[in-house]
N, C-alpha and C. Protein backbone atom coordinates (compact mmCIF):
# COMPACT_ATOMS: atom_id res chain seq x y z
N UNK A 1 0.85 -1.19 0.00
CA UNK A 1 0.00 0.00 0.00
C UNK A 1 0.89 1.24 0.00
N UNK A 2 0.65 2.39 -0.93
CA UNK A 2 1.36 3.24 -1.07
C UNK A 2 1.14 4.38 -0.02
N UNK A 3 1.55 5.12 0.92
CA UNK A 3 1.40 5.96 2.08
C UNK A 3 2.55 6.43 2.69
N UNK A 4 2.09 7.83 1.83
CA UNK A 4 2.92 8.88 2.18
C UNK A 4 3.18 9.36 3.72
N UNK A 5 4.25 9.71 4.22
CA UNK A 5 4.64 10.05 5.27
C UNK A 5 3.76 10.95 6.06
N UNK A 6 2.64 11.74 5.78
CA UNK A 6 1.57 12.51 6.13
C UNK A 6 0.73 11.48 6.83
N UNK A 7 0.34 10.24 6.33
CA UNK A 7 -0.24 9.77 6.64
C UNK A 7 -0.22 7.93 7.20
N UNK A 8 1.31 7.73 7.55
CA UNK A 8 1.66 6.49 7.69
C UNK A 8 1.57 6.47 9.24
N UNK A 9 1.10 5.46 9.68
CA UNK A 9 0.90 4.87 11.16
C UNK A 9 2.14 3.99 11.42
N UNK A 10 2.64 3.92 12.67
CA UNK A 10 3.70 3.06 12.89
C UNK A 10 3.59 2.55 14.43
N UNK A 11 2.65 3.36 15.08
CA UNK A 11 1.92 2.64 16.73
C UNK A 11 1.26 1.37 16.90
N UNK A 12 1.84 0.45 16.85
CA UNK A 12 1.19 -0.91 16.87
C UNK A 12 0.35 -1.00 17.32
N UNK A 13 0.33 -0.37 18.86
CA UNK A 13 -0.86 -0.26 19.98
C UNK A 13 -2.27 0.49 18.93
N UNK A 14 -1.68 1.38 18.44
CA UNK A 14 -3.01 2.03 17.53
C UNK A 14 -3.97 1.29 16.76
N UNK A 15 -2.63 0.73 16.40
CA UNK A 15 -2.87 -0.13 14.56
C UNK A 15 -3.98 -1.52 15.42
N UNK A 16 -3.56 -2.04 16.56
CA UNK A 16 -4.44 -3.03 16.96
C UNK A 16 -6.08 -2.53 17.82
N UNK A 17 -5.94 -1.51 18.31
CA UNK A 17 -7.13 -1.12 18.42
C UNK A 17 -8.02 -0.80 17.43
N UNK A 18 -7.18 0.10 16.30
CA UNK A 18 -8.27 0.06 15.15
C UNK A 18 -8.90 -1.14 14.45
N UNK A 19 -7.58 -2.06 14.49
CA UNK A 19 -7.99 -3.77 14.08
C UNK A 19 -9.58 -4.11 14.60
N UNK A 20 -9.36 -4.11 16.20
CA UNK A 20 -10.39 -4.67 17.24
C UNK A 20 -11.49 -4.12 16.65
N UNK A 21 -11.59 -2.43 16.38
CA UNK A 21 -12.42 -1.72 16.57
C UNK A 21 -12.88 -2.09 14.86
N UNK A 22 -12.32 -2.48 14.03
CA UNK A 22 -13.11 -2.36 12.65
C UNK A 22 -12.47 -3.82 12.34
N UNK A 23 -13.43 -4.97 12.58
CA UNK A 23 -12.66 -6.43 12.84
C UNK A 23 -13.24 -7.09 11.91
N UNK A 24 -14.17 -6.37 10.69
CA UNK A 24 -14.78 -7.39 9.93
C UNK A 24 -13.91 -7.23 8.50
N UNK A 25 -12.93 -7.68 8.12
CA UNK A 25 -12.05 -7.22 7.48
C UNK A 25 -11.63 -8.12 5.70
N UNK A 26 -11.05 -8.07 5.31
CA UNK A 26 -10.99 -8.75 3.78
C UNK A 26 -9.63 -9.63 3.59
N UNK A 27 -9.92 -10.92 3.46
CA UNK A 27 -8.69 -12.11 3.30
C UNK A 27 -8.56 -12.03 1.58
N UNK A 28 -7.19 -12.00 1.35
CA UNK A 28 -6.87 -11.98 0.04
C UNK A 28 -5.94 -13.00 -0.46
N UNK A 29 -5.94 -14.07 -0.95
CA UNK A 29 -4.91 -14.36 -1.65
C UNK A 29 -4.92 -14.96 -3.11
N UNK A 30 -4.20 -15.61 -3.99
CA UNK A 30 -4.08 -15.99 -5.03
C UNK A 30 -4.38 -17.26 -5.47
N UNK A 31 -5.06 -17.56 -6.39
CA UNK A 31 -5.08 -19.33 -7.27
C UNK A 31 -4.91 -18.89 -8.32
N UNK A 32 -3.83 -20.00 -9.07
CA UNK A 32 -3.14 -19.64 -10.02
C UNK A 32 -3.04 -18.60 -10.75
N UNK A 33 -2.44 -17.64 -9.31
CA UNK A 33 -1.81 -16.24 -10.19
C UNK A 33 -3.20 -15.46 -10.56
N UNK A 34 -4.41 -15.73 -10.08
CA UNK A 34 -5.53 -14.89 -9.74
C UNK A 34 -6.32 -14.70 -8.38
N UNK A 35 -6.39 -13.08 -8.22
CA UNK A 35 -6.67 -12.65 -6.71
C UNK A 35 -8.05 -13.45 -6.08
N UNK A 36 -8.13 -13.60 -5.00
CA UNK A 36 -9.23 -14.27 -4.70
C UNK A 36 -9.82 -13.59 -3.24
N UNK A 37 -10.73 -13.18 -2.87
CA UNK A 37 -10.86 -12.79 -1.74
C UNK A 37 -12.20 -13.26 -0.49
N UNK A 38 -11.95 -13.11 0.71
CA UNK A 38 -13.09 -13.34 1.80
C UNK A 38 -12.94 -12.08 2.56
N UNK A 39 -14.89 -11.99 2.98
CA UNK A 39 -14.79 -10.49 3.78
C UNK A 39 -15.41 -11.49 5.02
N UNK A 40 -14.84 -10.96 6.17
CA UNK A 40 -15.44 -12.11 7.19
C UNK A 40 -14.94 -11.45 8.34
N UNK A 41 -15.18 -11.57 9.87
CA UNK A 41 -14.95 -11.25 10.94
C UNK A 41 -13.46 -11.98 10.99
N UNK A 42 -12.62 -11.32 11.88
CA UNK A 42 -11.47 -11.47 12.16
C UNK A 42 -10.94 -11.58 13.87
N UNK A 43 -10.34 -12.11 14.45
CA UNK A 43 -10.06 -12.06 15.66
C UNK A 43 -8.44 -11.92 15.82
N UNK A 44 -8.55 -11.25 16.87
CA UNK A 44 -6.87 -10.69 17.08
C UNK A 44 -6.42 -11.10 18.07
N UNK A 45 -5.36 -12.06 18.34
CA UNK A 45 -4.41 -12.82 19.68
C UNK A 45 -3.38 -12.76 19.33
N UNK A 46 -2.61 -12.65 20.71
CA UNK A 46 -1.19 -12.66 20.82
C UNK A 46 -1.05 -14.01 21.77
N UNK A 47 -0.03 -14.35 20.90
CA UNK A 47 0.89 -16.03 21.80
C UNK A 47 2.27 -15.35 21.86
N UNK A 48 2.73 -15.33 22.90
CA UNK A 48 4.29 -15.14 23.38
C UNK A 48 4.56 -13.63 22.71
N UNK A 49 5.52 -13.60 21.91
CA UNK A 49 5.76 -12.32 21.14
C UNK A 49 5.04 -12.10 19.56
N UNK A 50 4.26 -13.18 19.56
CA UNK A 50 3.62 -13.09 17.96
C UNK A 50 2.64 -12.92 18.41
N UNK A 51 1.98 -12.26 17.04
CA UNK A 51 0.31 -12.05 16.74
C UNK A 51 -0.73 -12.85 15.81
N UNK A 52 -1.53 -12.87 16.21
CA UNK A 52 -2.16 -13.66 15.19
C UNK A 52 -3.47 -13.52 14.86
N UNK A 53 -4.01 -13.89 13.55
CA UNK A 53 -5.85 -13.58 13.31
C UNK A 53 -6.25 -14.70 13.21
N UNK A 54 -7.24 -14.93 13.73
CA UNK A 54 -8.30 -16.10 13.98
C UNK A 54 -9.44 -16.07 13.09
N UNK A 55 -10.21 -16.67 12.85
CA UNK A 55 -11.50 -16.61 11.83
C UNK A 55 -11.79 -18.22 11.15
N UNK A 56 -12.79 -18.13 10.80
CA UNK A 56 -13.23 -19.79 10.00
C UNK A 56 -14.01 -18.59 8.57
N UNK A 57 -13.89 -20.16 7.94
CA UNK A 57 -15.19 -19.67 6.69
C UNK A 57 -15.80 -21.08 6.08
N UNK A 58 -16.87 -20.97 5.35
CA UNK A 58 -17.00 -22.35 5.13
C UNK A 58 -16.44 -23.24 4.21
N UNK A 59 -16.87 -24.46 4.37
CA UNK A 59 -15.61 -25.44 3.61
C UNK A 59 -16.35 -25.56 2.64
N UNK A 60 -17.19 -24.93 1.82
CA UNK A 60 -17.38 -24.69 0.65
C UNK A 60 -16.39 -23.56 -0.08
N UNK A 61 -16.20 -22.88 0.46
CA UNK A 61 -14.99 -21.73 0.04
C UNK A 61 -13.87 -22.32 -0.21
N UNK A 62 -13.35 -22.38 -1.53
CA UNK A 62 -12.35 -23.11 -1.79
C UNK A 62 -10.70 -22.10 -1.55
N UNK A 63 -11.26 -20.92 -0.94
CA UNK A 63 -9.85 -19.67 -0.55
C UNK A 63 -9.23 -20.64 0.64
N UNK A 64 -9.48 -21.53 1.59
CA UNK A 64 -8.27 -21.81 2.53
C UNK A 64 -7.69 -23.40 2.09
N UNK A 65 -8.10 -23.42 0.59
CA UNK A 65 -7.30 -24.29 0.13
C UNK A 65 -6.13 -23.80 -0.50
N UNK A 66 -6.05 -22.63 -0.13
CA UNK A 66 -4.54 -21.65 -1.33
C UNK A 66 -3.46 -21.39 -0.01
N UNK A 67 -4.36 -21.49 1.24
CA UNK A 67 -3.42 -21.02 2.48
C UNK A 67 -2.03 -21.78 2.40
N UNK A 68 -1.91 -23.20 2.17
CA UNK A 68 -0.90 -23.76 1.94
C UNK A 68 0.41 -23.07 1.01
N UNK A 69 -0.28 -22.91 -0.59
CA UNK A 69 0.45 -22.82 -1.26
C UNK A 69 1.07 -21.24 -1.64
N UNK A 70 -0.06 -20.63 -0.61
CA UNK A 70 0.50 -18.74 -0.89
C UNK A 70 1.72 -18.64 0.73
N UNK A 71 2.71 -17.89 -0.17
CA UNK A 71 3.70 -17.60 0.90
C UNK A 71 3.35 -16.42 1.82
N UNK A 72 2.46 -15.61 1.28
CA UNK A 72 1.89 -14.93 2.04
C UNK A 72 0.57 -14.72 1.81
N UNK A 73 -0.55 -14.15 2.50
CA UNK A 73 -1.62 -13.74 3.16
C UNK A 73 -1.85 -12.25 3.23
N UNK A 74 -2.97 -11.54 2.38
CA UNK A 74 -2.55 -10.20 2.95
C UNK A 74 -4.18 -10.09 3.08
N UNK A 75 -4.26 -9.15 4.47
CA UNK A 75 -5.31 -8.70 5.04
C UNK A 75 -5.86 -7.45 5.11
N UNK A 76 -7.08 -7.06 5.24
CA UNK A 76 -6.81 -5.73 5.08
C UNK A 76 -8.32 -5.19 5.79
N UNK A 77 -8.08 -3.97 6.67
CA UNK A 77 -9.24 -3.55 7.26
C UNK A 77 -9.35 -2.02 6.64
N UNK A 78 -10.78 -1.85 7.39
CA UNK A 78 -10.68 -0.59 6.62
C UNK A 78 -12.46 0.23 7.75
N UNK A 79 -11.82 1.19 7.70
CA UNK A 79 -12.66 2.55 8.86
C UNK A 79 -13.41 2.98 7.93
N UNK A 80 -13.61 4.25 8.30
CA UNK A 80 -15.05 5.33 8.35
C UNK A 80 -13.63 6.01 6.97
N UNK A 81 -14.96 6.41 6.03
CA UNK A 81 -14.16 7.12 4.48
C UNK A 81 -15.28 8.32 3.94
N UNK A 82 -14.76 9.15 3.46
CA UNK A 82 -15.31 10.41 3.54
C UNK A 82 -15.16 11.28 1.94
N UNK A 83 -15.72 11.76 1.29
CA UNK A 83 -15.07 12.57 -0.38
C UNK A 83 -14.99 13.61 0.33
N UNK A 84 -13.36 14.32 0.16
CA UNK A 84 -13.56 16.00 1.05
C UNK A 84 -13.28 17.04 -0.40
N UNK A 85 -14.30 17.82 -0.69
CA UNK A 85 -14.84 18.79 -1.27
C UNK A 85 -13.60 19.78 -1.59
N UNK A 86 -12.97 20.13 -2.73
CA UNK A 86 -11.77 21.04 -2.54
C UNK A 86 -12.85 22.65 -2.39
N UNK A 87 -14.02 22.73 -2.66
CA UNK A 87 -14.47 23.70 -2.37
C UNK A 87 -14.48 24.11 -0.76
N UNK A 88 -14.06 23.20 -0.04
CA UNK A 88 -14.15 23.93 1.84
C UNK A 88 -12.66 23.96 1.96
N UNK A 89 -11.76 24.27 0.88
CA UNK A 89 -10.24 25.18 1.70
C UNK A 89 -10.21 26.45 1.04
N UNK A 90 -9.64 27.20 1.74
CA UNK A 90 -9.38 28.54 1.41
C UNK A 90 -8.95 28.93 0.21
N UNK A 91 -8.27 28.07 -0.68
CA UNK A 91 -7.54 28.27 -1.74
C UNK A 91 -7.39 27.49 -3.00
N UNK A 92 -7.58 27.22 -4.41
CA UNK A 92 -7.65 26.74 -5.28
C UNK A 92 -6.98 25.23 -4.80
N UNK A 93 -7.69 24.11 -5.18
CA UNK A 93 -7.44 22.75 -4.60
C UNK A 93 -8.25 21.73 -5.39
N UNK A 94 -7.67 21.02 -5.50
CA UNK A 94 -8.63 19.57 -5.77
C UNK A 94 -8.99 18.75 -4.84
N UNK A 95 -9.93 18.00 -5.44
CA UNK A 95 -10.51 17.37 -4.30
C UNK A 95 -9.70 16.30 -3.54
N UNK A 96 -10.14 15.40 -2.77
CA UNK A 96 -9.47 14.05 -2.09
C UNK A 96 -10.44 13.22 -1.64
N UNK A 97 -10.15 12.20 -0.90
CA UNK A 97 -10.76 11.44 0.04
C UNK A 97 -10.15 11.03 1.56
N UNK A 98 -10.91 11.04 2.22
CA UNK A 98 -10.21 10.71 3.61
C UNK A 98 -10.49 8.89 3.69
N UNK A 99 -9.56 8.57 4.32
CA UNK A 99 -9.47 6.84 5.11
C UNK A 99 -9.14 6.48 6.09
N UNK A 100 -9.51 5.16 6.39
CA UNK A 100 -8.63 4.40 7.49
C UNK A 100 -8.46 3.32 6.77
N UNK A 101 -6.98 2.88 6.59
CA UNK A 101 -6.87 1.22 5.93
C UNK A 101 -5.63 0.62 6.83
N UNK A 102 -5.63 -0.71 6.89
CA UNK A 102 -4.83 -1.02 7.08
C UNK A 102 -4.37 -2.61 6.53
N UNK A 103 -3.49 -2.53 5.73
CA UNK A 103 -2.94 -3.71 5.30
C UNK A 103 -1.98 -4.86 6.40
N UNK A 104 -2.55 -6.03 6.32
CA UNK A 104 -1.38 -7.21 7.33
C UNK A 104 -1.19 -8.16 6.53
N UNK A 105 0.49 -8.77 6.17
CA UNK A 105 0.76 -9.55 5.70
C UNK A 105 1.58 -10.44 6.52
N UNK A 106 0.64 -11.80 6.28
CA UNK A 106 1.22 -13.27 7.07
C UNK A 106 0.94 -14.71 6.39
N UNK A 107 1.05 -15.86 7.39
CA UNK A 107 1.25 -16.81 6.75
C UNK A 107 0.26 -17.56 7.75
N UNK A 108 -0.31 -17.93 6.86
CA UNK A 108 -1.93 -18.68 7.03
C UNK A 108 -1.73 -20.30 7.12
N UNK A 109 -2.41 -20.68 8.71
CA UNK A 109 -2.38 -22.65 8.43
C UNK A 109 -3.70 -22.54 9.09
N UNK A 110 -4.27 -24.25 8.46
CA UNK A 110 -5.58 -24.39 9.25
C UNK A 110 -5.80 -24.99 10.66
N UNK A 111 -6.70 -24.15 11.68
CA UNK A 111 -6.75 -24.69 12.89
C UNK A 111 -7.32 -26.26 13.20
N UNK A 112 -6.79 -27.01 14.25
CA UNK A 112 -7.38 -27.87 14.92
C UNK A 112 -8.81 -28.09 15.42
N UNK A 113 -9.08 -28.65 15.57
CA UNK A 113 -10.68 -28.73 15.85
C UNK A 113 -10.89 -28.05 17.36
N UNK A 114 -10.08 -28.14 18.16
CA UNK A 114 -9.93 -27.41 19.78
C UNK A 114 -9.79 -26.42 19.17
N UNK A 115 -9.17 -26.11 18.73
CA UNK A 115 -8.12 -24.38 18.43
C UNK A 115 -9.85 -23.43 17.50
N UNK A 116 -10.09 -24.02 16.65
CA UNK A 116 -11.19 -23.89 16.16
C UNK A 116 -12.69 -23.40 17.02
N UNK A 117 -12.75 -24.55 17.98
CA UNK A 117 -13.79 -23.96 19.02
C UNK A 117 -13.75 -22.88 19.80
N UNK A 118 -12.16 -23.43 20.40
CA UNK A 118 -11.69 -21.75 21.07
C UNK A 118 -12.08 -20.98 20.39
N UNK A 119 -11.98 -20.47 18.82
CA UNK A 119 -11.70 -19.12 18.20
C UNK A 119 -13.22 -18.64 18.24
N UNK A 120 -14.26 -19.65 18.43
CA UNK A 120 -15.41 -19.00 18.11
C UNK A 120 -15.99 -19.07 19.21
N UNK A 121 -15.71 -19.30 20.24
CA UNK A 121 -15.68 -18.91 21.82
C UNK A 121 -15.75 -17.94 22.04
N UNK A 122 -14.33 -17.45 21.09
CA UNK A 122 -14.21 -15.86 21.94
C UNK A 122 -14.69 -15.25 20.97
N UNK A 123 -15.04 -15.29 19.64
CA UNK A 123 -15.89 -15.00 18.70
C UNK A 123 -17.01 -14.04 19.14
N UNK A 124 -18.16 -15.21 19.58
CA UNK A 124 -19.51 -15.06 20.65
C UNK A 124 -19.63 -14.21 21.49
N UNK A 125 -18.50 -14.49 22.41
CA UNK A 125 -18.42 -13.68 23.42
C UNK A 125 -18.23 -11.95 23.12
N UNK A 126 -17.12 -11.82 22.15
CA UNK A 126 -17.08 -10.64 21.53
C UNK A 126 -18.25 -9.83 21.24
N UNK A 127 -19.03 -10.56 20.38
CA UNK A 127 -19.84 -10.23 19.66
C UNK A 127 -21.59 -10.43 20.35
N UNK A 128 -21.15 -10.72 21.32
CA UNK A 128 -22.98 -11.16 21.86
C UNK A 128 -22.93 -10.60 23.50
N UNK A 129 -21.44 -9.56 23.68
CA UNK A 129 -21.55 -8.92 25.34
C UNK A 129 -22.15 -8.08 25.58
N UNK A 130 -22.79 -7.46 24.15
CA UNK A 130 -24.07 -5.77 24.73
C UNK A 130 -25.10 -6.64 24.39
N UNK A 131 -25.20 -7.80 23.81
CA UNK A 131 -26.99 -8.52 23.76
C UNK A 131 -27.65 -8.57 24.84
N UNK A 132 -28.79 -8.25 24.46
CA UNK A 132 -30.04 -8.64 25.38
C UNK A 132 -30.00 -9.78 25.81
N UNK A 133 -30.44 -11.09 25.61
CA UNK A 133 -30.11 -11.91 25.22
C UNK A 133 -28.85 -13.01 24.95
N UNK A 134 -27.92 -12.90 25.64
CA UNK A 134 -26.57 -13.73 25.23
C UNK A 134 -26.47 -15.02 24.54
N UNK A 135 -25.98 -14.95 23.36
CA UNK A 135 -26.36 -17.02 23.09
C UNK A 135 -24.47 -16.56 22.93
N UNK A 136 -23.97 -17.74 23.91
CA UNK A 136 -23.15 -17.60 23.80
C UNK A 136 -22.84 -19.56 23.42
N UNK A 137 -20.76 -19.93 22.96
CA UNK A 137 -21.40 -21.44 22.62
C UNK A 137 -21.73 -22.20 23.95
N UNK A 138 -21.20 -21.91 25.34
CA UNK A 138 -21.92 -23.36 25.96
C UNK A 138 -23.89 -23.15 26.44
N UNK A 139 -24.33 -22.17 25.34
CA UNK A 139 -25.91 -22.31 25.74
C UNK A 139 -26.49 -23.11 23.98
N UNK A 140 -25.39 -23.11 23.49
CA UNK A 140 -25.89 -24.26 22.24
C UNK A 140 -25.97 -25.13 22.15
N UNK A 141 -26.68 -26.23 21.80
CA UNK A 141 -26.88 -27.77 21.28
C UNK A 141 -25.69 -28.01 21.05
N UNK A 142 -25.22 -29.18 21.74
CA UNK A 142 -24.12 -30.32 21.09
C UNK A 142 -24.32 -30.43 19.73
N UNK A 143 -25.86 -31.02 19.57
CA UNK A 143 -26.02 -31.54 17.96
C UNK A 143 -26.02 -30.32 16.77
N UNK A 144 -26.29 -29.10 17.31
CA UNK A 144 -26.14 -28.37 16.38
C UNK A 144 -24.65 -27.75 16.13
N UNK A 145 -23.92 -27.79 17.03
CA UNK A 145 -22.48 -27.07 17.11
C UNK A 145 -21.51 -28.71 16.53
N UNK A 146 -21.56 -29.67 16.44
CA UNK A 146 -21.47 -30.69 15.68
C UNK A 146 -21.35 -30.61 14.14
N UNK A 147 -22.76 -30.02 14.20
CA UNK A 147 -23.16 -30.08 12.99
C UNK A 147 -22.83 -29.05 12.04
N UNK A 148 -22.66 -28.24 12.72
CA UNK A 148 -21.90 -26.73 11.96
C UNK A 148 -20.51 -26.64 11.85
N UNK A 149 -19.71 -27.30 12.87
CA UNK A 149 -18.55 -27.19 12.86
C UNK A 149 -17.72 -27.83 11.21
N UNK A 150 -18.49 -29.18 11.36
CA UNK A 150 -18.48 -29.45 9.59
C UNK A 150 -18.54 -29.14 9.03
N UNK A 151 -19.29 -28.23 8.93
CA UNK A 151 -19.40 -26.91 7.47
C UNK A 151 -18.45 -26.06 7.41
N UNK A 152 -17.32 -25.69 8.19
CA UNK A 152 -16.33 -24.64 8.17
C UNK A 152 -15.41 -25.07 8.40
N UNK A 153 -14.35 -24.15 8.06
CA UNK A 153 -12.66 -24.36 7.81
C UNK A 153 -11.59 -23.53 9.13
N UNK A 154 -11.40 -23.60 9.84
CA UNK A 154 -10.99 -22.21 11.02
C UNK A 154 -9.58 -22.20 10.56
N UNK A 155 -8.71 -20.82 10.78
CA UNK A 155 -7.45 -20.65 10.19
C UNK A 155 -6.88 -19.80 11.29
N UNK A 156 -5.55 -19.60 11.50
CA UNK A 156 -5.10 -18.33 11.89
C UNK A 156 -4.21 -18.00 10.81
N UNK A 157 -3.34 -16.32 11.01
CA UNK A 157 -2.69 -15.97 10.05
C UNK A 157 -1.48 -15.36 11.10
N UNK A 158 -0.79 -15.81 11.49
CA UNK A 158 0.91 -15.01 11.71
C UNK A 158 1.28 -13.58 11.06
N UNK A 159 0.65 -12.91 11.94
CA UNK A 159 1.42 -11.58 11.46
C UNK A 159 2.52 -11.23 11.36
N UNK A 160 2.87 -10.83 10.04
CA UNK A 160 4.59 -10.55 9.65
C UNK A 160 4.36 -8.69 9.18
N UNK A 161 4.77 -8.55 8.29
CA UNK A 161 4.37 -6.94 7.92
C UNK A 161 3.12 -6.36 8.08
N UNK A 162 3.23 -5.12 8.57
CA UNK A 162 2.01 -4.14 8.74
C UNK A 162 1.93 -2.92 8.17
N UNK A 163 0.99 -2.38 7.70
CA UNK A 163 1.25 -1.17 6.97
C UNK A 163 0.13 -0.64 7.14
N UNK A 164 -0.42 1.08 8.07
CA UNK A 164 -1.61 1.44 8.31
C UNK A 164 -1.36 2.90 7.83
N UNK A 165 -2.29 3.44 7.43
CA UNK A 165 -2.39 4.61 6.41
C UNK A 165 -4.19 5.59 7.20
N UNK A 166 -3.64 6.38 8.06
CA UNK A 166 -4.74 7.52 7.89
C UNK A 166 -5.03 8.66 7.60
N UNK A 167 -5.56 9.02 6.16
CA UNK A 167 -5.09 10.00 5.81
C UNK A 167 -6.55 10.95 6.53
N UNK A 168 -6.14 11.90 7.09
CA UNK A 168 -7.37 12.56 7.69
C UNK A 168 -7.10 13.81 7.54
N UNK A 169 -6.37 14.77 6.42
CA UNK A 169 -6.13 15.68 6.29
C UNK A 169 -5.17 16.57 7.18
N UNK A 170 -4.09 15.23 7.41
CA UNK A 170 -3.02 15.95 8.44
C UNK A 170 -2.76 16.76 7.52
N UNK A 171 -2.23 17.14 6.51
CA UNK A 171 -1.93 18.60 5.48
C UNK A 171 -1.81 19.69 5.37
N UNK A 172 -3.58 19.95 5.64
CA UNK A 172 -3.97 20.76 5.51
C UNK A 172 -3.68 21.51 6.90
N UNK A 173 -4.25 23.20 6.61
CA UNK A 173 -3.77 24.45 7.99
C UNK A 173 -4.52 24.54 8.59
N UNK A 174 -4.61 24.61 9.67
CA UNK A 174 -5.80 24.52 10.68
C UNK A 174 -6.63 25.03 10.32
N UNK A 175 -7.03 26.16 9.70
CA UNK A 175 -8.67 26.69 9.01
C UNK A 175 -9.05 25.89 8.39
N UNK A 176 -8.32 25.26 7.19
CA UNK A 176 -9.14 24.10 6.20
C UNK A 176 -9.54 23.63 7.19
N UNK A 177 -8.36 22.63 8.20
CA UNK A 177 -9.06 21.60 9.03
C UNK A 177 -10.10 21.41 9.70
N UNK A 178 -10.50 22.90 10.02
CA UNK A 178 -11.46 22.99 11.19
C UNK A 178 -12.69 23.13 10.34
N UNK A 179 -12.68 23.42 8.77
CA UNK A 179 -13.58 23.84 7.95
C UNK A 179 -13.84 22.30 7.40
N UNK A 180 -13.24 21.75 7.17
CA UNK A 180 -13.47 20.39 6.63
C UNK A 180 -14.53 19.25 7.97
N UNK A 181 -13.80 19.56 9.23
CA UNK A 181 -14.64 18.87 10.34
C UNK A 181 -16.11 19.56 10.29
N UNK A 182 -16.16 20.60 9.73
CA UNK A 182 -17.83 21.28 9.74
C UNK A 182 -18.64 21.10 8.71
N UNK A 183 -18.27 20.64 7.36
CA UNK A 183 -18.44 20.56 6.60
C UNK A 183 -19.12 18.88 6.71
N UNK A 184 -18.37 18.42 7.16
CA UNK A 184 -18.43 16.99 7.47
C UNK A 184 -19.01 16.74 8.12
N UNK A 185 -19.48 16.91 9.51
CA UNK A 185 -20.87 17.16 10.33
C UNK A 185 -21.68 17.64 9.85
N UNK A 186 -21.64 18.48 8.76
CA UNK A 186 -22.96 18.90 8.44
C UNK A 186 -24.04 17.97 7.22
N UNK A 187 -23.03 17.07 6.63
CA UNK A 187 -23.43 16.72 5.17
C UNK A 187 -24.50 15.56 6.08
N UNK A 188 -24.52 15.47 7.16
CA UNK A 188 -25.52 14.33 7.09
C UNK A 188 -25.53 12.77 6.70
N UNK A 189 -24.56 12.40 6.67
CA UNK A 189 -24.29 11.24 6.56
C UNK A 189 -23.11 10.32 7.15
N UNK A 190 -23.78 9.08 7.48
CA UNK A 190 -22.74 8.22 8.84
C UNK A 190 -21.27 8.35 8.79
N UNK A 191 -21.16 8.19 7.39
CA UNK A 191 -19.31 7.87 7.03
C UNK A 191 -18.84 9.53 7.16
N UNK A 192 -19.47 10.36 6.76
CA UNK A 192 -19.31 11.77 6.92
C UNK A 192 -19.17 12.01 8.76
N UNK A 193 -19.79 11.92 9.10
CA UNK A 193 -20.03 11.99 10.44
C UNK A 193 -18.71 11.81 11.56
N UNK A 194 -18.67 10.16 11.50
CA UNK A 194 -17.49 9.30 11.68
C UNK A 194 -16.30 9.78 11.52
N UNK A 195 -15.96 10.56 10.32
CA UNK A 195 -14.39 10.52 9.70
C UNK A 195 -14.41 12.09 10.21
N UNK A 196 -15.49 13.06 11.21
CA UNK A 196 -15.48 14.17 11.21
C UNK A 196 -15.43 14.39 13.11
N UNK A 197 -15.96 13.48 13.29
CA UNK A 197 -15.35 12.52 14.62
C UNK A 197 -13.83 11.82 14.62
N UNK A 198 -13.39 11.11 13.74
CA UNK A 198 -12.00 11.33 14.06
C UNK A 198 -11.25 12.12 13.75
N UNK A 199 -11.29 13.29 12.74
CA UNK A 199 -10.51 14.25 12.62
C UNK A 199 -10.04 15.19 14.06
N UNK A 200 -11.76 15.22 14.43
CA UNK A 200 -11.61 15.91 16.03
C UNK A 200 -10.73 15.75 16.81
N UNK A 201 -11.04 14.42 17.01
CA UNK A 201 -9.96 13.18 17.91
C UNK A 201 -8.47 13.61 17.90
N UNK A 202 -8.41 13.42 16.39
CA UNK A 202 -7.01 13.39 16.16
C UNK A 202 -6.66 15.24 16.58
N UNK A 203 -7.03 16.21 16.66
CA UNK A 203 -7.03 17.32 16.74
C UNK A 203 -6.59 18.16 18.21
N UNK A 204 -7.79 16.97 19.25
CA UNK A 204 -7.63 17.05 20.23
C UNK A 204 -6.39 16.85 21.02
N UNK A 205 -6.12 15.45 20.76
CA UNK A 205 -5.27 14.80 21.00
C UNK A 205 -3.78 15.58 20.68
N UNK A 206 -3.21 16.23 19.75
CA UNK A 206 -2.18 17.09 19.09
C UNK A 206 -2.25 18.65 19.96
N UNK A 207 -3.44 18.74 20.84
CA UNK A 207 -3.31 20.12 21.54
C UNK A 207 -2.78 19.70 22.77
């Protein structure tokens, strides 16, 4: 991923909260020399000094039959994205876009059938702790968690390179900036909203 020094991340601690925080993310790799991809929930663990992503998909998906033969794995998440208007800076400009991405490249094997349950353990739990309601797995059927487990493939991926890119108009002079966060609250819309909320953030945070 190409990312200019304006906008390159290098805080791991960052780079993994944004992970957590935007975890439904895109598996990419190759069959014969053509891209292939899965968009699917992702889980983030550390063993000893490594990291790693957790996730299943089903064993109809013929993508974690390439895990073997690709030397690498590249992953990729991605935040709140925004079109910023060259009409809200002070001065003749073209337009842009704002992002959050972040690319991870590793090396993908398939989990164990334990290792597997674990992952969607903490899966559940993740994902079902503000429910009304909790179905978490030990309130499921044997016969149905049996029966599903067959249908899917569980993997982790070894994180090796990372590369996170936010471009949020570090650039620009504080009037654009502050004109672009208003602009952006005002248009009325979620991703607008969001990316006008972290500009803030990031704003705050720098005073």
């Amino acid at each position: 991923m190409y990312i200019p020094n304006y906008y390159k991340v290098t805080n791991v601690e960052e780079i993994w909260d944004f992970v957590q925080k935007n975890s439904f993310g895109t598996i990419v790799t190759t069959e014969q020399g053509k891209p292939i991809a899965t968009h699917l929930p992702l889980g983030l663990n550390k063993k000893g000094e490594d990291y790693y992503f957790t996730g299943h998909m089903a064993n109809g998906n013929p993508q974690w039959k390439t895990f073997e033969t690709c030397e690498d794995v590249l992953v990729m998440f991605q935040g709140p994205n925004a079109y910023i208007s060259s009409s809200w800076y002070g001065h003749e400009e073209v337009p842009t876009w704002n992002y959050q991405a972040v690319h991870v490249y590793g090396k993908a094997s398939i989990l164990e059938k334990d290792e597997l349950i674990e992952e969607l353990t903490i899966m559940l739990e993740k994902y079902e702790i503000n429910r009304e309601n909790l179905v978490l797995w030990d309130k499921l059927s044997p016969h149905l968690l049996e029966s599903e487990l067959k249908g899917i493939v569980g993997f982790k991926i070894k994180v090796g390179e990372i590369q996170a890119a936010y471009k949020l108009s570090q650039n620009r002079n504080e009037t654009d900036y502050l004109n672009i966060i208003n602009k952006l609250e005002n248009e009325g819309k979620p991703n607008s909203k969001q990316m006008a909320e972290l500009m803030d953030k990031r704003l705050k945070n720098n005073t």
